[in-house]
N, C-alpha and C. Protein backbone atom coordinates (compact mmCIF):
# COMPACT_ATOMS: atom_id res chain seq x y z
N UNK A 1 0.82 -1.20 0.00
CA UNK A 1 0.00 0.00 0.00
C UNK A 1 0.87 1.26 0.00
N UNK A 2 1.84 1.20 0.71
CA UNK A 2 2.68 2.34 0.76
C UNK A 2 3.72 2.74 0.00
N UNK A 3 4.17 1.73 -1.10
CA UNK A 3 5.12 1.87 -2.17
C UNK A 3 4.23 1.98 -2.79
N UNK A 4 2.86 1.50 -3.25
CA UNK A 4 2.40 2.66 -3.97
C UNK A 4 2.03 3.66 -4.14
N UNK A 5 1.21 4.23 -2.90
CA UNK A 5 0.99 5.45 -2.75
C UNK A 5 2.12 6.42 -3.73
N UNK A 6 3.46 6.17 -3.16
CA UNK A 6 4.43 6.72 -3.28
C UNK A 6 5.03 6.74 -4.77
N UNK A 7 4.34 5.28 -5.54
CA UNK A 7 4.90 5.48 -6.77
C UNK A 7 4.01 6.09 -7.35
N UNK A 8 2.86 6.56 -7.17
CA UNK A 8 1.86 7.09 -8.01
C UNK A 8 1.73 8.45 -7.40
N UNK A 9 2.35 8.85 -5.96
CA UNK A 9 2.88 10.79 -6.16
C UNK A 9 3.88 10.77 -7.15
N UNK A 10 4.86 9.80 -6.99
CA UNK A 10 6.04 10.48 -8.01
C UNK A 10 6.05 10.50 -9.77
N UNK A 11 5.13 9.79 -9.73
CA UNK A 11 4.52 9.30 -10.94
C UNK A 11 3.45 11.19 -11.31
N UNK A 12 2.62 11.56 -10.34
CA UNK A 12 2.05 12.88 -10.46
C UNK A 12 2.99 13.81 -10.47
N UNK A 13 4.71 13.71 -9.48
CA UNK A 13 5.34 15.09 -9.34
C UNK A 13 6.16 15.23 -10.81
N UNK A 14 6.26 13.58 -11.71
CA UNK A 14 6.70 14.05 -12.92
C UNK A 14 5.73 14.80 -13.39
N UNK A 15 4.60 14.11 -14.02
CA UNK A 15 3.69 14.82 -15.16
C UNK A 15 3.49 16.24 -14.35
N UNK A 16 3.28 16.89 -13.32
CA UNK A 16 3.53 18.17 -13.11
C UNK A 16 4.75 18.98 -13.26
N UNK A 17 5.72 18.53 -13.06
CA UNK A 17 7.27 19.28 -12.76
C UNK A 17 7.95 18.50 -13.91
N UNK A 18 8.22 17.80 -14.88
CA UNK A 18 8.86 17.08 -15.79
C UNK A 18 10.05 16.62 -15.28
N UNK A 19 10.62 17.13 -14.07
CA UNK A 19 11.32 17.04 -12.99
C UNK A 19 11.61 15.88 -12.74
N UNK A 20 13.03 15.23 -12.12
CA UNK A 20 13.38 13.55 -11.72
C UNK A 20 12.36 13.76 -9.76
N UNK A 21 11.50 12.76 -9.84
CA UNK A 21 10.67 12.93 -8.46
C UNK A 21 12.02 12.78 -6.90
N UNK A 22 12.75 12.13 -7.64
CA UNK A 22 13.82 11.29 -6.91
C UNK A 22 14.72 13.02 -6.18
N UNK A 23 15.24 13.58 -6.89
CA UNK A 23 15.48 15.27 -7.28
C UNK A 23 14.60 16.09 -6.14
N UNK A 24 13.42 16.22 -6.39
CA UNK A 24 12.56 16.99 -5.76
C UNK A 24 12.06 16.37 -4.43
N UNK A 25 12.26 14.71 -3.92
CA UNK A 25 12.21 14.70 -2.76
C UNK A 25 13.43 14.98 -1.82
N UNK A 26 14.76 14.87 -2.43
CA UNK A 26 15.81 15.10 -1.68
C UNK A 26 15.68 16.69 -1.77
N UNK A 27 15.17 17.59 -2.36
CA UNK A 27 15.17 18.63 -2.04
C UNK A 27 14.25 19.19 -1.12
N UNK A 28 12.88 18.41 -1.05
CA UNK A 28 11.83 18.67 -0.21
C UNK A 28 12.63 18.68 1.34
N UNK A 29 13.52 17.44 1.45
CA UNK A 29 13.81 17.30 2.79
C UNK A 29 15.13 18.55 3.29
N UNK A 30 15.90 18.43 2.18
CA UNK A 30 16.59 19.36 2.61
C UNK A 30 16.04 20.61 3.29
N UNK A 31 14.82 21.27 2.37
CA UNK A 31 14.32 22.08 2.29
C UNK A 31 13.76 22.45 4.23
N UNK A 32 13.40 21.12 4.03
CA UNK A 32 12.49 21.11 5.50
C UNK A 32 13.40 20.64 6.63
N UNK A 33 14.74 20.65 6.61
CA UNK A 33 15.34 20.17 8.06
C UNK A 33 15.97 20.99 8.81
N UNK A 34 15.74 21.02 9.96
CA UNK A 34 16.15 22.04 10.69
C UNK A 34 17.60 21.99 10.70
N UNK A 35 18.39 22.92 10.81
CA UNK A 35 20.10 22.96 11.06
C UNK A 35 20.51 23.09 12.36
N UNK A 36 19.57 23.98 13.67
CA UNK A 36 19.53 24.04 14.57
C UNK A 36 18.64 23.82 15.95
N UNK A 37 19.23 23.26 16.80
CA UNK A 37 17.65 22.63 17.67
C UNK A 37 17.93 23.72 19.60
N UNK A 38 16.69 24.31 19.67
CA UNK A 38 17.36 24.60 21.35
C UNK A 38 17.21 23.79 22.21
N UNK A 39 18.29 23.50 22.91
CA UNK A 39 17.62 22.58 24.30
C UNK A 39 17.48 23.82 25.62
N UNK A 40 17.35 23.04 26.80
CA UNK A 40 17.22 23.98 27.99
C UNK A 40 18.46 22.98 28.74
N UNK A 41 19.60 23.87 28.82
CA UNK A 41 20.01 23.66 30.15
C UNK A 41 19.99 24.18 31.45
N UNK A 42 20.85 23.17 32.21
CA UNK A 42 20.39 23.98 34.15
C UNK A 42 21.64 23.84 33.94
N UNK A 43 22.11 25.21 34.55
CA UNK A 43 24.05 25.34 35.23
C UNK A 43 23.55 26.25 36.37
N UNK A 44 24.20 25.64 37.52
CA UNK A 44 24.28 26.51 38.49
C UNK A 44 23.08 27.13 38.89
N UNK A 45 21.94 26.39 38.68
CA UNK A 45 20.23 26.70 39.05
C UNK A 45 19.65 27.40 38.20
N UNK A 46 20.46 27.76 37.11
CA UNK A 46 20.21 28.92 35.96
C UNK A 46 19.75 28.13 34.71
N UNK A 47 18.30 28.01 34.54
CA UNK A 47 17.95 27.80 33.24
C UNK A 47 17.97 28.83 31.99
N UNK A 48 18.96 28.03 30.77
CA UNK A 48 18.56 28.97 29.47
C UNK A 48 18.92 27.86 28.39
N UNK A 49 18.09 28.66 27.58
CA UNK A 49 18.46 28.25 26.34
C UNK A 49 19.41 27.93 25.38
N UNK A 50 20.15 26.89 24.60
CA UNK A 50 21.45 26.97 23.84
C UNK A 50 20.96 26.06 22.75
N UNK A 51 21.90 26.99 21.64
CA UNK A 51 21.47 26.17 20.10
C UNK A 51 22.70 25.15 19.95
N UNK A 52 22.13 24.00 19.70
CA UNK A 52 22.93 22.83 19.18
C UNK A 52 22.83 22.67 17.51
N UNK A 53 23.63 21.78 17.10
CA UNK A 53 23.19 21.42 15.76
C UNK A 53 22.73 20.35 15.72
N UNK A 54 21.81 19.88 15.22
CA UNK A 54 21.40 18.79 14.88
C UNK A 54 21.63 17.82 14.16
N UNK A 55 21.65 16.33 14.13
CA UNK A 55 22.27 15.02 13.70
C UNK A 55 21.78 14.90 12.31
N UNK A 56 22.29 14.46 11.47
CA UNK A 56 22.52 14.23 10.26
C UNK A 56 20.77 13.12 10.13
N UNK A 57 21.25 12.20 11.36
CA UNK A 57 19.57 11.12 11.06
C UNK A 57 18.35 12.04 11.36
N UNK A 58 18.40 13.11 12.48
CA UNK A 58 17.38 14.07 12.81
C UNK A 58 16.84 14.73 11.63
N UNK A 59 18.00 15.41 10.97
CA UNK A 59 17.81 16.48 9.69
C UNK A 59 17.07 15.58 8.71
N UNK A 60 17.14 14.16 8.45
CA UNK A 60 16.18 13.75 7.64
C UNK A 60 15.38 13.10 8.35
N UNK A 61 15.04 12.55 9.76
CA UNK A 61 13.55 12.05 10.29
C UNK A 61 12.91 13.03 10.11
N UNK A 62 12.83 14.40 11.15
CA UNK A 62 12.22 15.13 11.44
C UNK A 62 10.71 15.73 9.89
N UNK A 63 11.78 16.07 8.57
CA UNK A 63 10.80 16.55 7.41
C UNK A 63 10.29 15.38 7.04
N UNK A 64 10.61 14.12 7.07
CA UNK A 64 9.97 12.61 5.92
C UNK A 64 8.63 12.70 6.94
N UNK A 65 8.60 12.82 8.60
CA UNK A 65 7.87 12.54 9.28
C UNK A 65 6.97 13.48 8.74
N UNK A 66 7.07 14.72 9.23
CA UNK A 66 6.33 15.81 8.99
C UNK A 66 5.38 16.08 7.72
N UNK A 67 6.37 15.67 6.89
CA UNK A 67 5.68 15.49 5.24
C UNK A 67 4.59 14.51 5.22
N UNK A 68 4.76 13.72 5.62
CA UNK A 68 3.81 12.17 5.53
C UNK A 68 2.55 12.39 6.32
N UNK A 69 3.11 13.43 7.74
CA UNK A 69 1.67 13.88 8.35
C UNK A 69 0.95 14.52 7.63
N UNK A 70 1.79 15.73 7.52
CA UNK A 70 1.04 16.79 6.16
C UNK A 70 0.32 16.17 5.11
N UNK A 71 0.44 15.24 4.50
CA UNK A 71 0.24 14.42 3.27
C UNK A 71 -1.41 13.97 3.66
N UNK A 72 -0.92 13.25 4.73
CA UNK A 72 -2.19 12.39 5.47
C UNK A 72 -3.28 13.24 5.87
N UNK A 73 -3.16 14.63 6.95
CA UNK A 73 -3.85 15.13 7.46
C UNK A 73 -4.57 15.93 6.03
N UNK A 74 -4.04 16.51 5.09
CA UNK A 74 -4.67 17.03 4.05
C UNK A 74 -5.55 16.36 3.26
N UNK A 75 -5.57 14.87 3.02
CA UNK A 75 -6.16 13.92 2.60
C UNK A 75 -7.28 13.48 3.02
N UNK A 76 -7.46 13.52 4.48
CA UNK A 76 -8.57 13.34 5.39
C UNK A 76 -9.38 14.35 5.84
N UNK A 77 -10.89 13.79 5.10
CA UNK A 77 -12.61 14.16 4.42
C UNK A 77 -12.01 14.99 3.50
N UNK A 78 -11.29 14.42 2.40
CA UNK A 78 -11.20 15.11 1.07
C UNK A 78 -11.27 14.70 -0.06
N UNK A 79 -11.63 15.07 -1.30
CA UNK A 79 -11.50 14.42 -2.53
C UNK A 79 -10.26 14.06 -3.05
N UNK A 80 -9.21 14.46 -2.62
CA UNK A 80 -7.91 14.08 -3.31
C UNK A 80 -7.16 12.98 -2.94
N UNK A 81 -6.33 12.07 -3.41
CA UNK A 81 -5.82 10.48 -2.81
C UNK A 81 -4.96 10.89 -2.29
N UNK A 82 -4.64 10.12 -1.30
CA UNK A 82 -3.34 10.73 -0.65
C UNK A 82 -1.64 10.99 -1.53
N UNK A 83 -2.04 10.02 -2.23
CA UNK A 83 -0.85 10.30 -3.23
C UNK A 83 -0.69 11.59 -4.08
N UNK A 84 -2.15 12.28 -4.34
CA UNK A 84 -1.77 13.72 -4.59
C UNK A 84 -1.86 14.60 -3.41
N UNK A 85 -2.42 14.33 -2.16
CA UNK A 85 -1.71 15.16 -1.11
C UNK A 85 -0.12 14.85 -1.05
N UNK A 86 0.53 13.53 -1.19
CA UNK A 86 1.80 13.83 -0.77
C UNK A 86 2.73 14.40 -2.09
N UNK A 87 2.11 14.40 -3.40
CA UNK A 87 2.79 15.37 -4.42
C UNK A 87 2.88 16.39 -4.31
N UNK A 88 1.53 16.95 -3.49
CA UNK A 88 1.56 18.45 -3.48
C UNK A 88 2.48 18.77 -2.06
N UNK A 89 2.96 18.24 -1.48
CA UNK A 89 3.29 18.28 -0.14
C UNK A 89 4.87 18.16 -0.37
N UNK A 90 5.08 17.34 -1.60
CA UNK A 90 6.82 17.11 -1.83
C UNK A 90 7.23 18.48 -2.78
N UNK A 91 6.49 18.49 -3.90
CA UNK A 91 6.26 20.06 -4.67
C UNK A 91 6.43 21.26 -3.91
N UNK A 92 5.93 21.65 -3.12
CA UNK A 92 5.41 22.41 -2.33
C UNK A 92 6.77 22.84 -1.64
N UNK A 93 7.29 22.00 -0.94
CA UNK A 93 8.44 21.26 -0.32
C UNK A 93 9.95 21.78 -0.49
N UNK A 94 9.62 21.45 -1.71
CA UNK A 94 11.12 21.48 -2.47
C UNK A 94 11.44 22.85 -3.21
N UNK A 95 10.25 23.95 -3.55
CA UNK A 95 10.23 25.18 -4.03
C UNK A 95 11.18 25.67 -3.01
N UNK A 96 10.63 26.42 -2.31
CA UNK A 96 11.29 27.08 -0.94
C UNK A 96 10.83 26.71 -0.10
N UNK A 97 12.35 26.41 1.29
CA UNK A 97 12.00 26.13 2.40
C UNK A 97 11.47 27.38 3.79
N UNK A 98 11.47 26.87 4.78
CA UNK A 98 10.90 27.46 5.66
C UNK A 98 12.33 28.15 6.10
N UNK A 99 13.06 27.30 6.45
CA UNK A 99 14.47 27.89 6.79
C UNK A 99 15.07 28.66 6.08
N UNK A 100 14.60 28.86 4.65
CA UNK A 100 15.70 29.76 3.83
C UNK A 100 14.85 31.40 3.63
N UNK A 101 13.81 31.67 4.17
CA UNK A 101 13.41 32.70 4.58
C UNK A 101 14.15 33.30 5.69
N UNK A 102 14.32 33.13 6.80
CA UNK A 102 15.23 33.61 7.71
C UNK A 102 16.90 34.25 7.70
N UNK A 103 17.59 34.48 7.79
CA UNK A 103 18.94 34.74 7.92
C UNK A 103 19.59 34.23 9.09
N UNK A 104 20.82 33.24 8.47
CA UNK A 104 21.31 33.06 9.95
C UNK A 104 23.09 32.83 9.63
């Protein structure tokens, strides 16, 4: 069920984008992974904030997860199959990310 889903978005993100699908999901994720994560530490009874970088497996769980929710939650009580929610969701994706609006 789930390799197809998947072959029949990428199968939609060609005939939309003429694009390799393979291309536009490694860019979706890029697109969507965070570079930096805050944790909270305690020193000396003093809570604050500090930016770490985040793990190479994080930078790609975090967007495949996210995407697949997105995919799903858009799909549900709708006319569209989930396989064109997750085209439009990898499309979408891979244009511009969230992170590359910011400056850092």
């Amino acid at each position: 069920m789930t390799m197809r889903v998947v072959e029949d978005a990428f199968y939609i993100i060609y005939q939309r984008t003429g694009e390799n699908p393979v291309q536009i999901l490694i860019d979706a994720v890029i697109n969507s992974g965070v570079r930096q994560n805050l944790i909270r530490m305690d020193r000396f009874g003093l809570n604050r904030g500090e930016t770490i970088d985040t793990s190479p497996l994080q930078r790609i769980n975090q967007p495949v997860s996210s995407l697949c929710t997105g995919a799903r939650n858009s799909s549900f009580k709708s006319i569209k199959t989930i396989s064109e929610c997750l085209a439009d969701e990898l499309i979408n994706a891979s244009k511009v990310g969230f992170y590359d609006k910011k400056n850092y």
